[in-house]
Protein backbone atom coordinates (compact mmCIF):
# COMPACT_ATOMS: atom_id res chain seq x y z
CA UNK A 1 84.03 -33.18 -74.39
CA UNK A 2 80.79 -33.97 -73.59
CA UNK A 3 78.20 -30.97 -72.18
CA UNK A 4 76.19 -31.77 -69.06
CA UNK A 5 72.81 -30.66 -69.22
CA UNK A 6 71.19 -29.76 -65.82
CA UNK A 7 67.09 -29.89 -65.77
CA UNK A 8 65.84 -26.38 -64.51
CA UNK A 9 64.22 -25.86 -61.62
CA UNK A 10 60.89 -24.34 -63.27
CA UNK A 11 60.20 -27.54 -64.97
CA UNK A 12 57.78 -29.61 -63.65
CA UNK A 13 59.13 -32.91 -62.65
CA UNK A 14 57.08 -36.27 -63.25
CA UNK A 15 55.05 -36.99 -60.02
CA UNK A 16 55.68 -33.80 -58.49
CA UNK A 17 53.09 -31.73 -56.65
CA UNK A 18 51.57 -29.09 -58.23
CA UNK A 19 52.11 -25.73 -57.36
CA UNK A 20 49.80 -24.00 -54.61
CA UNK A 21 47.57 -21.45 -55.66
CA UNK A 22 48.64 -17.86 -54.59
CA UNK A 23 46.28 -16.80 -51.60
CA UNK A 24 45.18 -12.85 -51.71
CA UNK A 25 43.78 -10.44 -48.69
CA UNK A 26 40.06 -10.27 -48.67
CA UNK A 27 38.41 -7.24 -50.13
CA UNK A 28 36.07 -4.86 -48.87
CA UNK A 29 32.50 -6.34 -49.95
CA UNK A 30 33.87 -9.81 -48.51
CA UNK A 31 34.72 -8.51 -44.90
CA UNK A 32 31.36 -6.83 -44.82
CA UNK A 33 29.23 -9.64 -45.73
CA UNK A 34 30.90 -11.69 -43.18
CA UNK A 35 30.04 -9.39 -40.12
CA UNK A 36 26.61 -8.56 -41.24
CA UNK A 37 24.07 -10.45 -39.74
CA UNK A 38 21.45 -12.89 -41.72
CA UNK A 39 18.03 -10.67 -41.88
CA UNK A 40 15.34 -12.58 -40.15
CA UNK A 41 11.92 -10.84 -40.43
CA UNK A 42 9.52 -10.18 -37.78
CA UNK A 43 6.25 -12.37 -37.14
CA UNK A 44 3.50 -9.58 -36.67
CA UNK A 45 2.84 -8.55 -32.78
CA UNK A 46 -0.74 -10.47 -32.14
CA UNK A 47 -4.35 -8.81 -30.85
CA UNK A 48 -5.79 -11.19 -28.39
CA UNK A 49 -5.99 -9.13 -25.42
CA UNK A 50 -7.31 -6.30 -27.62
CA UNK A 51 -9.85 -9.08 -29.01
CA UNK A 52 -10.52 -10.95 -25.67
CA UNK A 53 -11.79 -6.88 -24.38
CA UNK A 54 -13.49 -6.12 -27.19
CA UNK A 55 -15.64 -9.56 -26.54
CA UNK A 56 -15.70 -9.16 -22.58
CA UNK A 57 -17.28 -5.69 -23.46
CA UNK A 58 -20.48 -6.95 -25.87
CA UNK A 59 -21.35 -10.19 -23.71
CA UNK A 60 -21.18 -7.67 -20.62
CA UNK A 61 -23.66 -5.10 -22.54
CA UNK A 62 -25.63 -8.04 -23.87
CA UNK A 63 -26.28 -9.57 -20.40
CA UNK A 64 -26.97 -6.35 -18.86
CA UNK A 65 -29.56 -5.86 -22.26
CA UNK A 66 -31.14 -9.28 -21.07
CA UNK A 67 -31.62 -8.20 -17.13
CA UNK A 68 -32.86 -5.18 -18.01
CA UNK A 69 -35.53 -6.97 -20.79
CA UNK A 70 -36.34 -9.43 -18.06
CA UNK A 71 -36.77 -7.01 -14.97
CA UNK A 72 -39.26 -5.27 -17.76
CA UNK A 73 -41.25 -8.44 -18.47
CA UNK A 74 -41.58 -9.54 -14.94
CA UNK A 75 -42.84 -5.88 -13.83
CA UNK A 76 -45.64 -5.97 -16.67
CA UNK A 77 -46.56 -9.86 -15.16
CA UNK A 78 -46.82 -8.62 -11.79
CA UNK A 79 -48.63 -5.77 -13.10
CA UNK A 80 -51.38 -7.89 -15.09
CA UNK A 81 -51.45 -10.14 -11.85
CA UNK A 82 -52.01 -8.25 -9.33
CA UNK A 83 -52.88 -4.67 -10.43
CA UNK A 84 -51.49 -2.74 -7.99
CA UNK A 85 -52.59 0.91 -6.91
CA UNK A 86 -50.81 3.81 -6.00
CA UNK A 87 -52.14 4.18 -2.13
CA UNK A 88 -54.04 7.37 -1.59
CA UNK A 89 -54.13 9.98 1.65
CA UNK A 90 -56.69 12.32 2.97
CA UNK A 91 -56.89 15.29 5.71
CA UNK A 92 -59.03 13.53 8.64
CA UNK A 93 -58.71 17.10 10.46
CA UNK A 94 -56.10 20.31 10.91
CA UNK A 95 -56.59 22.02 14.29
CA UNK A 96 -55.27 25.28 15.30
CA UNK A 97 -54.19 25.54 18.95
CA UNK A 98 -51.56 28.50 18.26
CA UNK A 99 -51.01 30.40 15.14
CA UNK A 100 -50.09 34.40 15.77
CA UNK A 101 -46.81 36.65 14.67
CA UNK A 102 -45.03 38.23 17.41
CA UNK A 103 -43.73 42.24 17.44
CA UNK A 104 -40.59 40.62 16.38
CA UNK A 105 -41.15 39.33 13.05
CA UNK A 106 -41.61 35.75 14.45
CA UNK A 107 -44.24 33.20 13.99
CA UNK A 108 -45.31 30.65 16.58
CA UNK A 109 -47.75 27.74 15.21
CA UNK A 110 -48.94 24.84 17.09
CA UNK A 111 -50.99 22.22 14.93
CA UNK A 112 -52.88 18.96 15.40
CA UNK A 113 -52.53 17.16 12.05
CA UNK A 114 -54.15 13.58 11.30
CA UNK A 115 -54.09 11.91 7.91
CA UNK A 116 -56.05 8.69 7.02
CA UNK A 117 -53.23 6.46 4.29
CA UNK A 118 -55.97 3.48 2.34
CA UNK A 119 -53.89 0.99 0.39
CA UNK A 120 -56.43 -0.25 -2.02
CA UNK A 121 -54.60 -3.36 -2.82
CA UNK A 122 -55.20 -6.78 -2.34
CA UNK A 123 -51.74 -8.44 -2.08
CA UNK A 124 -49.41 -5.41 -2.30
CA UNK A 125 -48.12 -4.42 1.41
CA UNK A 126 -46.44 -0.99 1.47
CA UNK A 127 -43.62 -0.31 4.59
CA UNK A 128 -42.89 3.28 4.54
CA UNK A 129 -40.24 5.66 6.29
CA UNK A 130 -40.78 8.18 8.79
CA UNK A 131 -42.88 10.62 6.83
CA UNK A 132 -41.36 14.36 6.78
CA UNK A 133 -44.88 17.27 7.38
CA UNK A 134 -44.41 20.74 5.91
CA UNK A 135 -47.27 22.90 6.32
CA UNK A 136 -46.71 26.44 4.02
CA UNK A 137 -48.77 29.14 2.78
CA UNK A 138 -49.13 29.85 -0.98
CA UNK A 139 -46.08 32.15 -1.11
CA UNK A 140 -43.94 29.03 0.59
CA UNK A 141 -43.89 30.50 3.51
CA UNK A 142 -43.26 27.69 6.37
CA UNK A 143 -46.02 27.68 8.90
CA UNK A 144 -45.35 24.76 10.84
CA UNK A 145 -42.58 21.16 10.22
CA UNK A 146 -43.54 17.69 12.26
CA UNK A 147 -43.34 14.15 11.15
CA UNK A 148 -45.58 10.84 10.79
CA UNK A 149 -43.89 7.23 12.72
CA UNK A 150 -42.75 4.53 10.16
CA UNK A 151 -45.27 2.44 9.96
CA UNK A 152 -46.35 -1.00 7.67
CA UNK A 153 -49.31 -0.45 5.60
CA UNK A 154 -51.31 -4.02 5.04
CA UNK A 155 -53.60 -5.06 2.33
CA UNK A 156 -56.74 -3.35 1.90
CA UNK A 157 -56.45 -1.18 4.83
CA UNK A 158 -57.10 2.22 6.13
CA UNK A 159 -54.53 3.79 9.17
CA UNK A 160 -54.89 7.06 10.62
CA UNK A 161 -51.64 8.81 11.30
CA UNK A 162 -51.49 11.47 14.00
CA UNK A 163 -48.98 14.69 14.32
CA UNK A 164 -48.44 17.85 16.66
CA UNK A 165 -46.44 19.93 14.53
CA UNK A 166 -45.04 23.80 15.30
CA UNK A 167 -43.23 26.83 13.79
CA UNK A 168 -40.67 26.79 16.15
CA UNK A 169 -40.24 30.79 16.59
CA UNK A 170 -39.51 31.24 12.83
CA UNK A 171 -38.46 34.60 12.19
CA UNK A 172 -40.07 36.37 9.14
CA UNK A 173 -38.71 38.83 6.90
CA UNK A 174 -40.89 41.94 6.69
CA UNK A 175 -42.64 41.52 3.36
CA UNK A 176 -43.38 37.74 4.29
CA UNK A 177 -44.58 39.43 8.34
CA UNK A 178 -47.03 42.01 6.74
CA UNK A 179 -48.34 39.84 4.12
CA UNK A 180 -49.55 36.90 6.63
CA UNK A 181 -50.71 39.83 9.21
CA UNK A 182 -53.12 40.69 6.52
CA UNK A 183 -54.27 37.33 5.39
CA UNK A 184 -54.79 36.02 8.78
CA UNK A 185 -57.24 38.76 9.50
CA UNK A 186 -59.50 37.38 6.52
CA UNK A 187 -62.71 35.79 7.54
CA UNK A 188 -62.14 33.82 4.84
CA UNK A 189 -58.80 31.71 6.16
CA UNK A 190 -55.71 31.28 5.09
CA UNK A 191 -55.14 28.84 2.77
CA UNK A 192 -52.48 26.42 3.18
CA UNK A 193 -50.56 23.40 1.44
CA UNK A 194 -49.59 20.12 3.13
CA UNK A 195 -46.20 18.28 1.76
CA UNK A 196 -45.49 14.84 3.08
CA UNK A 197 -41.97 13.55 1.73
CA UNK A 198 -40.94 9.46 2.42
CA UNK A 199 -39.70 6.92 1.24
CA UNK A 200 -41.57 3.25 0.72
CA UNK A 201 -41.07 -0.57 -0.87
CA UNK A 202 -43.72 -2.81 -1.72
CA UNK A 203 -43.69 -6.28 -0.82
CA UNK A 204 -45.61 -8.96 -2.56
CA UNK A 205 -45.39 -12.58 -1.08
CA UNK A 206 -41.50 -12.75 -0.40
CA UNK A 207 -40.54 -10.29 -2.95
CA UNK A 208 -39.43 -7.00 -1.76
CA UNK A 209 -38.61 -3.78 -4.00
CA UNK A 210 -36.08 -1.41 -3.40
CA UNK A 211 -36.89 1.95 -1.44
CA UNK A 212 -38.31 4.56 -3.81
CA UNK A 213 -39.31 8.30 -2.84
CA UNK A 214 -42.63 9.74 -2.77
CA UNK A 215 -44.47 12.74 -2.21
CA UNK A 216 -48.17 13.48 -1.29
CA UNK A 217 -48.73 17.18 -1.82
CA UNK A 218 -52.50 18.37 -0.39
CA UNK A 219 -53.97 21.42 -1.65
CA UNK A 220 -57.03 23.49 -0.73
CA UNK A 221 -56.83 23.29 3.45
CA UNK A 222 -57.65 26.82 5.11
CA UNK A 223 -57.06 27.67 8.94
CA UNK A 224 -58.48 30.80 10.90
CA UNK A 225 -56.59 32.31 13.88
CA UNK A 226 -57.97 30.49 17.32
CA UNK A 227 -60.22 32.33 19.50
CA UNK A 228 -58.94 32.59 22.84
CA UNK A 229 -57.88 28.87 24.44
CA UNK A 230 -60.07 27.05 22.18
CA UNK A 231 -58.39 25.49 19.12
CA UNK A 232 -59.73 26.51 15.50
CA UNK A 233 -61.01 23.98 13.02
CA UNK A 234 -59.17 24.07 9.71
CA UNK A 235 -62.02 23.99 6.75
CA UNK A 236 -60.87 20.69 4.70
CA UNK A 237 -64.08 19.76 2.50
CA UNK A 238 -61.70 21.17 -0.33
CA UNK A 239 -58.58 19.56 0.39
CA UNK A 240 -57.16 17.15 -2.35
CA UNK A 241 -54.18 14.95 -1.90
CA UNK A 242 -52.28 14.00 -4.71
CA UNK A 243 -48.87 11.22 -4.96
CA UNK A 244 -45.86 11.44 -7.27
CA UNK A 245 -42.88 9.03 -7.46
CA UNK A 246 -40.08 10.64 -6.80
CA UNK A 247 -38.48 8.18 -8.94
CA UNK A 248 -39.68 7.45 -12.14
CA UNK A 249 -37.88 4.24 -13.09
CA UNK A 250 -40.46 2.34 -10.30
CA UNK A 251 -43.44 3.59 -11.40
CA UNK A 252 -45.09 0.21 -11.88
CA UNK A 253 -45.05 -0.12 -7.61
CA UNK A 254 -47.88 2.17 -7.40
């Protein structure tokens, strides 16, 4: 009797496929690296607005630097050119129609002021302000406020500028009463300051420079008290005038 031999199924026939390969869950490490994203880096934030400042800011100074150099060099041309003078004032004449202090501590003035303005200059025009008048005593006391017109002052030329000017019933403390009682009862005369405060350009040709302040302060003027209706002459032959800019940066005007 003859034994049949089946083939077993584990053997491999010829031609067959071979097996698959087993497939196994994913670990830990593999899952992670799959979700994480790729790491890209980051280009570095640029500084041209901070740059494009920084160079608005030094061509500004530098042009600024330039104006300034060339508002210097054309002052010292115009200087060398033309030379120009400060102008200069004098007191023409001061009279007294009303000076006295009341039982009340107030004084009542009433002054006659003129003032002769000579611009020296040949091509240098001045064009002042009105022209503010304080007339005070050496302790600042105010004896009497007016003003001067605007007015244009040409080349080489002399104008005489004329003022009534008052007290208008100040009222005195009585230190400042007593001490002017007593020094207007000096034969000598009290002696007085004038202030004259304006402002002026200069124009040369078609060029015109801004408004600057001065001040003319005159020293050395002494007034007596008026004898009845008759106004009293001031004494003047020592009276000096003297003008300061008010405003430094324009000094080359005068």
């Amino acid at each position: 009797m003859k034994d049949t031999v089946f083939p077993s199924s584990r053997q491999a026939t010829n031609g067959g496929a071979a097996a698959a390969k087993p497939s196994f869950p994913a670990t830990k490490s593999q899952l992670y690296g799959a979700t994480r994203p790729l790491y890209r880096p980051q280009p570095k934030p640029h500084r041209y607005r901070r740059s494009c400042c920084c160079s608005c800011c030094i061509w500004t100074t530098v042009a600024i630097l330039i104006l300034l150099l060339l508002a210097g060099v054309s002052a010292a041309i115009l200087t060398l050119i033309y030379s120009p003078h400060r102008p200069t004032f004098t007191v023409s004449s001061l009279k007294v129609s009303i000076l006295k202090i009341m039982s009340s501590s107030k004084l009542i003035t009433n002054i006659t002021l003129n003032v002769n303005a000579k611009n020296p200059n040949k091509e240098l025009i001045y064009i002042y302000d009105p022209i503010a008048i304080s007339l005070t005593t050496k302790n600042d006391v105010v004896m009497a406020n007016g003003s001067f017109g605007p007015f244009v002052h040409g080349t080489k030329n002399n104008t005489l500028l004329k003022a009534t000017i008052s007290g208008g019933s100040q009222e005195l403390d009585d230190s400042s009463a007593g001490e002017l009682r007593v020094a207007l009862k000096n034969k000598k005369g009290l002696l007085l300051k004038m202030k004259l405060d304006t402002k002026v350009k200069a124009r040369i040709g078609g060029l015109k420079t801004p408004k600057v302040g001065i001040r003319v302060i005159c020293e050395g003027i002494k007034v007596t008290v008026p004898n009845g209706k008759s106004p009293s002459k001031a004494s003047i032959s020592n009276a000096k005038c003297k003008v300061d800019l008010r405003v430094k940066v324009w000094r080359w005007t005068f």
